[in-house]
N, C-alpha and C. Protein backbone atom coordinates (compact mmCIF):
# COMPACT_ATOMS: atom_id res chain seq x y z
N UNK A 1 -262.33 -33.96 -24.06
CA UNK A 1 -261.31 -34.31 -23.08
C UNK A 1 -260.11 -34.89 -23.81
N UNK A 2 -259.07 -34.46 -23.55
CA UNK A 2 -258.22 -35.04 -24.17
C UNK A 2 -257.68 -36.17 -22.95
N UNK A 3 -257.02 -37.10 -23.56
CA UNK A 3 -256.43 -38.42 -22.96
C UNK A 3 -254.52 -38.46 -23.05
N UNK A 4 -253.89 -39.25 -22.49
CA UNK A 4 -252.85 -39.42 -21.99
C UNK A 4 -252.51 -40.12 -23.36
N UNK A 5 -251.29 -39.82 -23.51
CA UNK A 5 -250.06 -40.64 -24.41
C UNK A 5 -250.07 -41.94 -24.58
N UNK A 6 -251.08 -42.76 -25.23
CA UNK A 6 -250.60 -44.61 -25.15
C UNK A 6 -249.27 -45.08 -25.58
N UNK A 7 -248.60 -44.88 -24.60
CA UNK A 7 -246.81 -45.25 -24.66
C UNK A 7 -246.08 -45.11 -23.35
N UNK A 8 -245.40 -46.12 -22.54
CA UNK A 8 -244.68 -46.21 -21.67
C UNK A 8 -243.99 -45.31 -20.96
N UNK A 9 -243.23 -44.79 -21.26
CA UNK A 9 -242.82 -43.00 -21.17
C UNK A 9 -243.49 -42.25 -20.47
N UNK A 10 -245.06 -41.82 -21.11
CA UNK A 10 -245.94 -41.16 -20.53
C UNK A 10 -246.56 -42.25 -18.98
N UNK A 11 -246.56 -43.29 -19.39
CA UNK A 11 -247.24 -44.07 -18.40
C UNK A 11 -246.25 -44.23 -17.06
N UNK A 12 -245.42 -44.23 -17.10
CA UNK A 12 -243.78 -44.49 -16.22
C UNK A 12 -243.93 -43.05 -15.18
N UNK A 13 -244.22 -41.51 -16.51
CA UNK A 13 -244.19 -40.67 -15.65
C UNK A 13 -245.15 -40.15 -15.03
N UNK A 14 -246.60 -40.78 -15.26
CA UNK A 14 -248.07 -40.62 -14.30
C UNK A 14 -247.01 -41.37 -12.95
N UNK A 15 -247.46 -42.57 -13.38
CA UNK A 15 -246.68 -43.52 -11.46
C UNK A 15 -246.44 -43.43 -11.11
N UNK A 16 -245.03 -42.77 -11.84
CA UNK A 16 -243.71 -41.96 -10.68
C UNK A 16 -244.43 -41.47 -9.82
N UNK A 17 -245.54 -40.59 -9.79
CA UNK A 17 -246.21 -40.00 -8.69
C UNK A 17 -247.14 -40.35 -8.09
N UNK A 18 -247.21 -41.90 -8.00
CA UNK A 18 -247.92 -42.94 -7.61
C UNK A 18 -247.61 -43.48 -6.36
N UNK A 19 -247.74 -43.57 -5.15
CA UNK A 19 -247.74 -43.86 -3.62
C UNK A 19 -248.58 -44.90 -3.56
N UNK A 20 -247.81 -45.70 -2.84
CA UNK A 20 -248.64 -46.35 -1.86
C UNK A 20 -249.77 -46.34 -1.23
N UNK A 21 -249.67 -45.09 -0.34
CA UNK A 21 -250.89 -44.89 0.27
C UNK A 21 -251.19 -43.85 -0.32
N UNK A 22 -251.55 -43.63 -1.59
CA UNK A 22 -252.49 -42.60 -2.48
C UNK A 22 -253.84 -43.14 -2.17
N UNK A 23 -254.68 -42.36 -2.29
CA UNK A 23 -256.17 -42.58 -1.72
C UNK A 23 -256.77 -41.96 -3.25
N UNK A 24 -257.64 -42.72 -3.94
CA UNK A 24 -258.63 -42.57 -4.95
C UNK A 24 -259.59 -41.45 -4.85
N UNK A 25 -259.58 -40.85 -6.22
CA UNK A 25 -260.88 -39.39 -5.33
C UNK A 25 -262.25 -39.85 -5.91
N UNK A 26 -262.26 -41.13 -5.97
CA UNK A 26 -263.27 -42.47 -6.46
C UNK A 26 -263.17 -43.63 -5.94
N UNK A 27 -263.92 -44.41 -5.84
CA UNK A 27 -264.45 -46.13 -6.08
C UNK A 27 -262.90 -46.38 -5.34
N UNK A 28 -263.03 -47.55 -4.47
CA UNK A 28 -262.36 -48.37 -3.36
C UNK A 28 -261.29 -48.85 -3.88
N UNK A 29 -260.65 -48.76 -4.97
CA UNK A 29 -259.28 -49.61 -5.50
C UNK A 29 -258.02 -48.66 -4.00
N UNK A 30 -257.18 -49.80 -4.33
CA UNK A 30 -255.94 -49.37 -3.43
C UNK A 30 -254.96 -49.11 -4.56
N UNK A 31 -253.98 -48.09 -4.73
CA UNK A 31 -252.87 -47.68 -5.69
C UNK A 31 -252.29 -49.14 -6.21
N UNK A 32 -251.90 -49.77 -5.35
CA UNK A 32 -251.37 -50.87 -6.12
C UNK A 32 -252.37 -51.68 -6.97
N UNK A 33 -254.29 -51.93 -6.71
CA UNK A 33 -254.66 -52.80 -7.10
C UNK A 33 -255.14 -51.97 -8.75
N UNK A 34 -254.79 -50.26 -8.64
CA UNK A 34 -255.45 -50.32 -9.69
C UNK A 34 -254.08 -50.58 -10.84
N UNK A 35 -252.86 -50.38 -10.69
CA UNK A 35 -251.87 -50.36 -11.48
C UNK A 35 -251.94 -52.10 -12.01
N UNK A 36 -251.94 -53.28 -10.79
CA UNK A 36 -252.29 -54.56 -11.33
C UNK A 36 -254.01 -54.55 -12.27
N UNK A 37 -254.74 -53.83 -12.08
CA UNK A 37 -256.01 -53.79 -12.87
C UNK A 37 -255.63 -53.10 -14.31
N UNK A 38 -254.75 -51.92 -14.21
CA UNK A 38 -254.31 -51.79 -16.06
C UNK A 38 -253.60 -52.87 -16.26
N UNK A 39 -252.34 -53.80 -15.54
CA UNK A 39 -251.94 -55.01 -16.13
C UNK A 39 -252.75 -55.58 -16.93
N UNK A 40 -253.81 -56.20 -16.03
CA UNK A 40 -254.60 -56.67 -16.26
C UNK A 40 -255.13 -56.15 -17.95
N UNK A 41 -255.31 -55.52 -18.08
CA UNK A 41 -256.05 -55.32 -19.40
C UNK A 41 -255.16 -55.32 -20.73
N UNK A 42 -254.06 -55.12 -20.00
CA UNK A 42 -252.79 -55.24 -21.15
C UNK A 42 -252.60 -56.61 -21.47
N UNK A 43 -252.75 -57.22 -20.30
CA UNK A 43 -252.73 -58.93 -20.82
C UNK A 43 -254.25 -59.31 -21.71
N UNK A 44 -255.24 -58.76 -21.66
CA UNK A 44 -256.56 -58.65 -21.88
C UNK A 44 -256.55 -58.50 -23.82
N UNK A 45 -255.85 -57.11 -23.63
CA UNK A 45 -255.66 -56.43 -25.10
C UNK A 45 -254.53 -57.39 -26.40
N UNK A 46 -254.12 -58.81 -25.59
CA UNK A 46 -253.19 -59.45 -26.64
C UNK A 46 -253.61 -61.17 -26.62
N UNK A 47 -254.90 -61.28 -25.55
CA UNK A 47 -255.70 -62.60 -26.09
C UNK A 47 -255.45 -63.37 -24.75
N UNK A 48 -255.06 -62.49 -23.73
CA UNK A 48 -254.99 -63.50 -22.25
C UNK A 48 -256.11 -63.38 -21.02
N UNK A 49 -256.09 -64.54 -21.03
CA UNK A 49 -257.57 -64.80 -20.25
C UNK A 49 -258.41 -65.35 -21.10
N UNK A 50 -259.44 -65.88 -20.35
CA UNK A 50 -260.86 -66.26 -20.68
C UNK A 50 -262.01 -65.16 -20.76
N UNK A 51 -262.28 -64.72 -21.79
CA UNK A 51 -263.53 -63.31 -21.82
C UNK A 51 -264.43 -63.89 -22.87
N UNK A 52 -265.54 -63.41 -22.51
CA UNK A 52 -266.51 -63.69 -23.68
C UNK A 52 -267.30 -62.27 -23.83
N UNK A 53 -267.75 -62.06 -25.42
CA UNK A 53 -268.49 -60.53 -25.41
C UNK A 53 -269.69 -60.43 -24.53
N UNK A 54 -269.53 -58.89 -24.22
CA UNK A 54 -270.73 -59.09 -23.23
C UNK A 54 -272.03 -58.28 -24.66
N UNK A 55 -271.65 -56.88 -24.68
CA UNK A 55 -272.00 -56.20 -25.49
C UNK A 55 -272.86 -56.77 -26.86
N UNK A 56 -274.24 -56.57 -27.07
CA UNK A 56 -274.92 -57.22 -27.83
C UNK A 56 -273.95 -56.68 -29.65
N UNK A 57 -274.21 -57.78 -30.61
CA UNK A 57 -272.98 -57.47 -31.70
C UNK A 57 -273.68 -55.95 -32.34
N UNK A 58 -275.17 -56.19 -32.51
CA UNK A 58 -275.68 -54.84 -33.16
C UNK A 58 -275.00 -52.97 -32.26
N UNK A 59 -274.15 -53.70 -31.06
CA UNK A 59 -274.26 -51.95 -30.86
C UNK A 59 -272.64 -52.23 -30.73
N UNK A 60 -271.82 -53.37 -30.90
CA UNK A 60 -270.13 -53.28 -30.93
C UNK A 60 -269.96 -51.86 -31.98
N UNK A 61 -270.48 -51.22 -32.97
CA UNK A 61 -269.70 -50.44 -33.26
C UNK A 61 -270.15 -49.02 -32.87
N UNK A 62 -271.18 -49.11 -32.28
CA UNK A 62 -270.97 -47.13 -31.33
C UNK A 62 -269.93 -47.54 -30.04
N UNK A 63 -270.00 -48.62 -29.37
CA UNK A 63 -269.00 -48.99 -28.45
C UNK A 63 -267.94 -48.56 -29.06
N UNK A 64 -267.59 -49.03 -29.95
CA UNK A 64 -266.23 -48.53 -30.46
C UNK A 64 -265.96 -47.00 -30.94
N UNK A 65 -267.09 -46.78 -31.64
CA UNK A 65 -267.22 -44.98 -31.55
C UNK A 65 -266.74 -44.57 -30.61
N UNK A 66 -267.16 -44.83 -29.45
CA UNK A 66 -266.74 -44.16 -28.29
C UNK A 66 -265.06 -44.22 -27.60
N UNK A 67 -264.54 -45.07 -27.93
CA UNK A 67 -263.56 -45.33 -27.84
C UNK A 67 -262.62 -44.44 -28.77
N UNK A 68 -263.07 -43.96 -29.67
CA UNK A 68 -262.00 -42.68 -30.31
C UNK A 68 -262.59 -40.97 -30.34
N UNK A 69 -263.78 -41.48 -29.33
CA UNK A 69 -264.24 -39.96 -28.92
C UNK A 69 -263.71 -39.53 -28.01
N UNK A 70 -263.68 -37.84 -27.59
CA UNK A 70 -263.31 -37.85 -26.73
C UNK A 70 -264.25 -37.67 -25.51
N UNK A 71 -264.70 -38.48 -25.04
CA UNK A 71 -265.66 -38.93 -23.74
C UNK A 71 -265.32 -39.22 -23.00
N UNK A 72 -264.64 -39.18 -21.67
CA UNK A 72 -264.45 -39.85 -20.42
C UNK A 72 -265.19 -41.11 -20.24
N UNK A 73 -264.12 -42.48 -19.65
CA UNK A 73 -265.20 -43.02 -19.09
C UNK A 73 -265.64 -42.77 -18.00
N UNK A 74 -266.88 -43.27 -17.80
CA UNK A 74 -267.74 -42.85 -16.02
C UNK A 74 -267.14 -43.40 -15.11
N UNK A 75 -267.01 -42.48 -13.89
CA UNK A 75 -266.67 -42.93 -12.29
C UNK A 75 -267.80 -44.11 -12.00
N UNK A 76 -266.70 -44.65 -11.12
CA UNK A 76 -267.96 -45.83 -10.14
C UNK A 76 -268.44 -46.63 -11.28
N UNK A 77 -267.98 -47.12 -12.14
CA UNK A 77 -268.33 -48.28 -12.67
C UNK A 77 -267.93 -49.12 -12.36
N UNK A 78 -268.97 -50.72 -12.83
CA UNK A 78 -267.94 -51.86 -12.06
C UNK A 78 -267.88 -52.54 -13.09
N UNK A 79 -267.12 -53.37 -13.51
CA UNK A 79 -267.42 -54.59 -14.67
C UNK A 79 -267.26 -55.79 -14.16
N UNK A 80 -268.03 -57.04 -14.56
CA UNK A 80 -268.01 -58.35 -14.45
C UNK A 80 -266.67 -58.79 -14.36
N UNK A 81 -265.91 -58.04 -15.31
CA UNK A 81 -264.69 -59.29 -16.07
C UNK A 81 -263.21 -58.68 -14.96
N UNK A 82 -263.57 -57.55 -13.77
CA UNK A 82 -262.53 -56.76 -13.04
C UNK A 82 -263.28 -56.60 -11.71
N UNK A 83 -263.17 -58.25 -11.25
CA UNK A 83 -264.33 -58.05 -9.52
C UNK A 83 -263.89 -57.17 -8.83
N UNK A 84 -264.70 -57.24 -7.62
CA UNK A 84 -263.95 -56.38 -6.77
C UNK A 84 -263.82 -57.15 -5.78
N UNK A 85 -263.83 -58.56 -5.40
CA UNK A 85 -262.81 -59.21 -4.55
C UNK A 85 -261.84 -59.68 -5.35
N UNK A 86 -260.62 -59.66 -4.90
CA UNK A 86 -258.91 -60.10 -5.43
C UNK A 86 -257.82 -60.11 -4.37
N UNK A 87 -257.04 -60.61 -4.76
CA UNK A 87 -255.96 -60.81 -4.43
C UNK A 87 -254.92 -60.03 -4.91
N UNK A 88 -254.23 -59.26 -4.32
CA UNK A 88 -253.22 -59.07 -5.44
C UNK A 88 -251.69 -59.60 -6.11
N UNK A 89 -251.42 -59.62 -7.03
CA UNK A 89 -250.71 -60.00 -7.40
C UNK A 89 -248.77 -60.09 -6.69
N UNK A 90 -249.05 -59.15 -6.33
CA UNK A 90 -246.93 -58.46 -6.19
C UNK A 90 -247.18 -57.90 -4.62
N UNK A 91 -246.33 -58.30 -4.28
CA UNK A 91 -245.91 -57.92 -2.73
C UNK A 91 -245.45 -56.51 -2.28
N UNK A 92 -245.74 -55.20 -3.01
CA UNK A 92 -245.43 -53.83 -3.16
C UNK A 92 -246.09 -53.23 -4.20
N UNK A 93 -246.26 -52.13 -4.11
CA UNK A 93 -246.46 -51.29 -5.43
C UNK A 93 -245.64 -50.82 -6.25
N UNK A 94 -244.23 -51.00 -5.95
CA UNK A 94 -243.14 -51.04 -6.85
C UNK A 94 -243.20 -52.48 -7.65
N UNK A 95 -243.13 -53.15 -6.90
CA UNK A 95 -243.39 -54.67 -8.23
C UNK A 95 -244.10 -54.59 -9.20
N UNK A 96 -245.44 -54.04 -8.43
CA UNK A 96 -246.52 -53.83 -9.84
C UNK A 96 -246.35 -52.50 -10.93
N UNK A 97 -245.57 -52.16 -10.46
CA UNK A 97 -245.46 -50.93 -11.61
C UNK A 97 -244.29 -51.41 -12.60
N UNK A 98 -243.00 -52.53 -12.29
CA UNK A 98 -242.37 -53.74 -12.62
C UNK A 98 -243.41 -54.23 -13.79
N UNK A 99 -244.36 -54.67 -13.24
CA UNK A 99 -245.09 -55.66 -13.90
C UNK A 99 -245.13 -55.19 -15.53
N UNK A 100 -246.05 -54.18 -14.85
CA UNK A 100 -246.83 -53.05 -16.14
C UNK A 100 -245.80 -52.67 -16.82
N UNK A 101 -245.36 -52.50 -16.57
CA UNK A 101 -243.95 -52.38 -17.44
C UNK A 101 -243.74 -53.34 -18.21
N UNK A 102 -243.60 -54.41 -17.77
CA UNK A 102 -242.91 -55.61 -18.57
C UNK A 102 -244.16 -56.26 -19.28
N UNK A 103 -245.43 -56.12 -19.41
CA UNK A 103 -246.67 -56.23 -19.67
C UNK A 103 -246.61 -54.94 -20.87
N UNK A 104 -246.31 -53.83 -21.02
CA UNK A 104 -246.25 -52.66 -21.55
C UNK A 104 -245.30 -53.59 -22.74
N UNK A 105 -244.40 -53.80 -22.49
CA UNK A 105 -243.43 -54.26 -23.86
C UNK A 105 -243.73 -55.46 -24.12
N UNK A 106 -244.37 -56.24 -23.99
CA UNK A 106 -245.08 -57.61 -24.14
C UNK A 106 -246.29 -57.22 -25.36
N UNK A 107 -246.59 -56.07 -24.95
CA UNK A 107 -248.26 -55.62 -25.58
C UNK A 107 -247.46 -54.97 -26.78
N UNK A 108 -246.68 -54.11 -27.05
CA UNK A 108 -245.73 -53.42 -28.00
C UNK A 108 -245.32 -54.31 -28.84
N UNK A 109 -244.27 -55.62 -27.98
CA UNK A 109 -243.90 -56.94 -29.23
C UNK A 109 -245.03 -57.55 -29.94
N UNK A 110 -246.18 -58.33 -29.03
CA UNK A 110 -247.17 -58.70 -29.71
C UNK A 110 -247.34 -58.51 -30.71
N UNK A 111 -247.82 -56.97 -31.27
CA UNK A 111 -248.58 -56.48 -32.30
C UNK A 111 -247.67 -55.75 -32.92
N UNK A 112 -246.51 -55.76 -33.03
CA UNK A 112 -244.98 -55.68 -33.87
C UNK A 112 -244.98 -57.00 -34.67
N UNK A 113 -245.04 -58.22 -33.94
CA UNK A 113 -244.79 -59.29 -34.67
C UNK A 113 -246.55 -59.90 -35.24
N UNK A 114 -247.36 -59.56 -34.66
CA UNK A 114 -248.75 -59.61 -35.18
C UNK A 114 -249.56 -58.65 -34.89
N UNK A 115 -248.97 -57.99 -36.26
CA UNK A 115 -249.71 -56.44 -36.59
C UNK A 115 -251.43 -56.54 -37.29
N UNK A 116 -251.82 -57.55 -37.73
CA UNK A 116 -252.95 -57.68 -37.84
C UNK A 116 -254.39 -58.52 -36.91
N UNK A 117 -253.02 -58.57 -35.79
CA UNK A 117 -253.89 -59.93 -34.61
C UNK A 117 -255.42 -58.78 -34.36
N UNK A 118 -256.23 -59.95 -33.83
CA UNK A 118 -257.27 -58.75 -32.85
C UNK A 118 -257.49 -59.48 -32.05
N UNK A 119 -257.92 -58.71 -30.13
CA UNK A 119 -258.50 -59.06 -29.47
C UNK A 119 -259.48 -59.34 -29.03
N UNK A 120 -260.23 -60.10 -28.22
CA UNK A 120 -261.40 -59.87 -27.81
C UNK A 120 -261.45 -58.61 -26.66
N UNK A 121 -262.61 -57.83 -26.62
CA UNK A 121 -263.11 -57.04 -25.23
C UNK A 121 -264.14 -57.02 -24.91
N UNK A 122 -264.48 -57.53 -23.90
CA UNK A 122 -266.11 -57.46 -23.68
C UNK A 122 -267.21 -57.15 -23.63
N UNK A 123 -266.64 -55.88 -23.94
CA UNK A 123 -267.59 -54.64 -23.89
C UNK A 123 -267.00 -53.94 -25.77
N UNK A 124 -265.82 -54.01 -25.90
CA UNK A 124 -265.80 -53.25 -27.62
C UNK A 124 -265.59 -54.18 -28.30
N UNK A 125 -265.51 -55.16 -28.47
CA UNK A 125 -265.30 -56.56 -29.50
C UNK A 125 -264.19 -57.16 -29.30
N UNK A 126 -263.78 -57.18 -30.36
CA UNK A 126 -262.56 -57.77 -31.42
C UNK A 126 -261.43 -56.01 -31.54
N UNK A 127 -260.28 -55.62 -31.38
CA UNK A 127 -259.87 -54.71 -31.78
C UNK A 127 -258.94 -54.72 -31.94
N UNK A 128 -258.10 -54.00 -33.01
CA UNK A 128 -256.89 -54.48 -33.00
C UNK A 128 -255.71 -53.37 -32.78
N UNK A 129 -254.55 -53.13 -33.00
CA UNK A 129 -253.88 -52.39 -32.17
C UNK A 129 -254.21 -50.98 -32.41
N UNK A 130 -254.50 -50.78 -33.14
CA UNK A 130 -255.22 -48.63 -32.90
C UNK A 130 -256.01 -48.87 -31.99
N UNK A 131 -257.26 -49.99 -32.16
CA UNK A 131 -258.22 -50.03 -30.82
C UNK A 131 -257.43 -50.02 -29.80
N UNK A 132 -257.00 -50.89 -29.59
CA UNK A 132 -256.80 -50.86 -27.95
C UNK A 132 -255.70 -49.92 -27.49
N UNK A 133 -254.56 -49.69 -28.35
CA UNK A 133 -254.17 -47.91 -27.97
C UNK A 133 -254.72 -47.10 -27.55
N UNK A 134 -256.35 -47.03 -28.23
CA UNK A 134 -257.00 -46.20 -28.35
C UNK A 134 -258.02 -46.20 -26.39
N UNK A 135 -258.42 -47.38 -26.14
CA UNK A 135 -258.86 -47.89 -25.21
C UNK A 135 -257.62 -48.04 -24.08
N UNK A 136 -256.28 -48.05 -24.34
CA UNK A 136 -255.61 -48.33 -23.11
C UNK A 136 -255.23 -46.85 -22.46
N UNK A 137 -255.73 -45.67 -23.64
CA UNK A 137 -254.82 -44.18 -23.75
C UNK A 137 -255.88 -43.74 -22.55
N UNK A 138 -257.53 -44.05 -22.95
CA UNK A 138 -258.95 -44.12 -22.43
C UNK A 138 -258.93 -44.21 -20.84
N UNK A 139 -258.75 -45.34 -20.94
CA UNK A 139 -259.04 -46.11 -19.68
C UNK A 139 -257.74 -46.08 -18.43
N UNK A 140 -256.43 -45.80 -19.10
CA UNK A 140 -255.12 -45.23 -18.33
C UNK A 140 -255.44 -43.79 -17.94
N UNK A 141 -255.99 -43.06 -18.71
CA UNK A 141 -256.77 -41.50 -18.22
C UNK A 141 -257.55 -41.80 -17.42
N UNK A 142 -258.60 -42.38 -16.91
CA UNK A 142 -259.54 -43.35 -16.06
C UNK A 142 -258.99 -42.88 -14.90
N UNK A 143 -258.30 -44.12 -14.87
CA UNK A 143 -257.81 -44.27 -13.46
C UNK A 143 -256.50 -43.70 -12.97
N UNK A 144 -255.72 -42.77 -13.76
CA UNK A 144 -254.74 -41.76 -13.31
C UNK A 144 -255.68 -40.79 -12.86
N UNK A 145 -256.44 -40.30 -13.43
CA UNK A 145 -257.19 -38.68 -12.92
C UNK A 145 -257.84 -39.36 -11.73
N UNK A 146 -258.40 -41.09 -11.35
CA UNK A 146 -258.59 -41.47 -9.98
C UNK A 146 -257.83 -41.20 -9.09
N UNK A 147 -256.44 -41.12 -9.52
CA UNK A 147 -255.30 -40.99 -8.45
C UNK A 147 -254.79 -39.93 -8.13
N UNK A 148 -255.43 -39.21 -8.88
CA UNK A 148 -254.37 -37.59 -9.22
C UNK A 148 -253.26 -37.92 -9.70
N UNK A 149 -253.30 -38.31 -10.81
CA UNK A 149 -251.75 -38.80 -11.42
C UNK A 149 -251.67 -37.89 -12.81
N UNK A 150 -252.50 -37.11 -13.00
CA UNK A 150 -252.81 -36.28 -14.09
C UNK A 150 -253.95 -35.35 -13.94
């Protein structure tokens, strides 16, 4: 399977075709909550929030294998660290695509000015910016092909 472009550009022009009332051809997210849920991980991928590993350390590196394979992740998953009661953040789905945006160049400066930082992920470790390119290219394919956005 190939995956989507990890770069703004490409991500700007999935959304564009992103509605409001787009309906998931999966799992209960609403268009706006999943665009605040990639926020979410962009703030995730540069050391924000509270996470602890879930993933036992002996198998962090096929986890990470997988992350530069090309494997889909699975429909209908849920994770601990992305409930499914929330609130959302922004009063439209134009705000939140605002957000991600401004979260998008936040994640770009970061690891411009700390090119050797790493994050935690709960599930792939510690990674540092190829990882989570690699995981945001992943997991942005995810939940665009949820939306029909690709």
């Amino acid at each position: 399977m190939s995956f989507i472009e990890s770069n703004l550009e490409t991500v700007l022009s999935c959304l564009d075709r992103l509605e409001e009332n787009t309906l998931p051809a999966w799992g209960t997210m609403t268009a706006q909550r999943m665009v605040e849920h990639l926020t979410e991980s962009l703030a995730m991928s540069m050391g924000e929030g509270d996470h602890s590993l879930i993933t036992p350390e002996e198998k962090i590196s096929a986890m990470q294998a997988f992350l530069f394979s090309e494997k889909p992740m699975a429909k209908n998953m849920s994770v601990s660290f992305a409930p499914q009661n929330f609130s959302l953040r922004n009063e439209s789905l134009e705000l939140a695509i605002d957000e991600i945006c401004e979260k998008w160049v936040d994640f770009e400066l970061f690891y411009e000015d700390n090119p050797v930082k790493k994050a935690l992920h709960p599930y792939y470790g510690y990674l540092d910016y190829n990882g989570w390119k690699a995981l945001h290219a992943k997991h942005f394919t995810h939940h665009f092909l949820q939306f029909n956005l690709v």
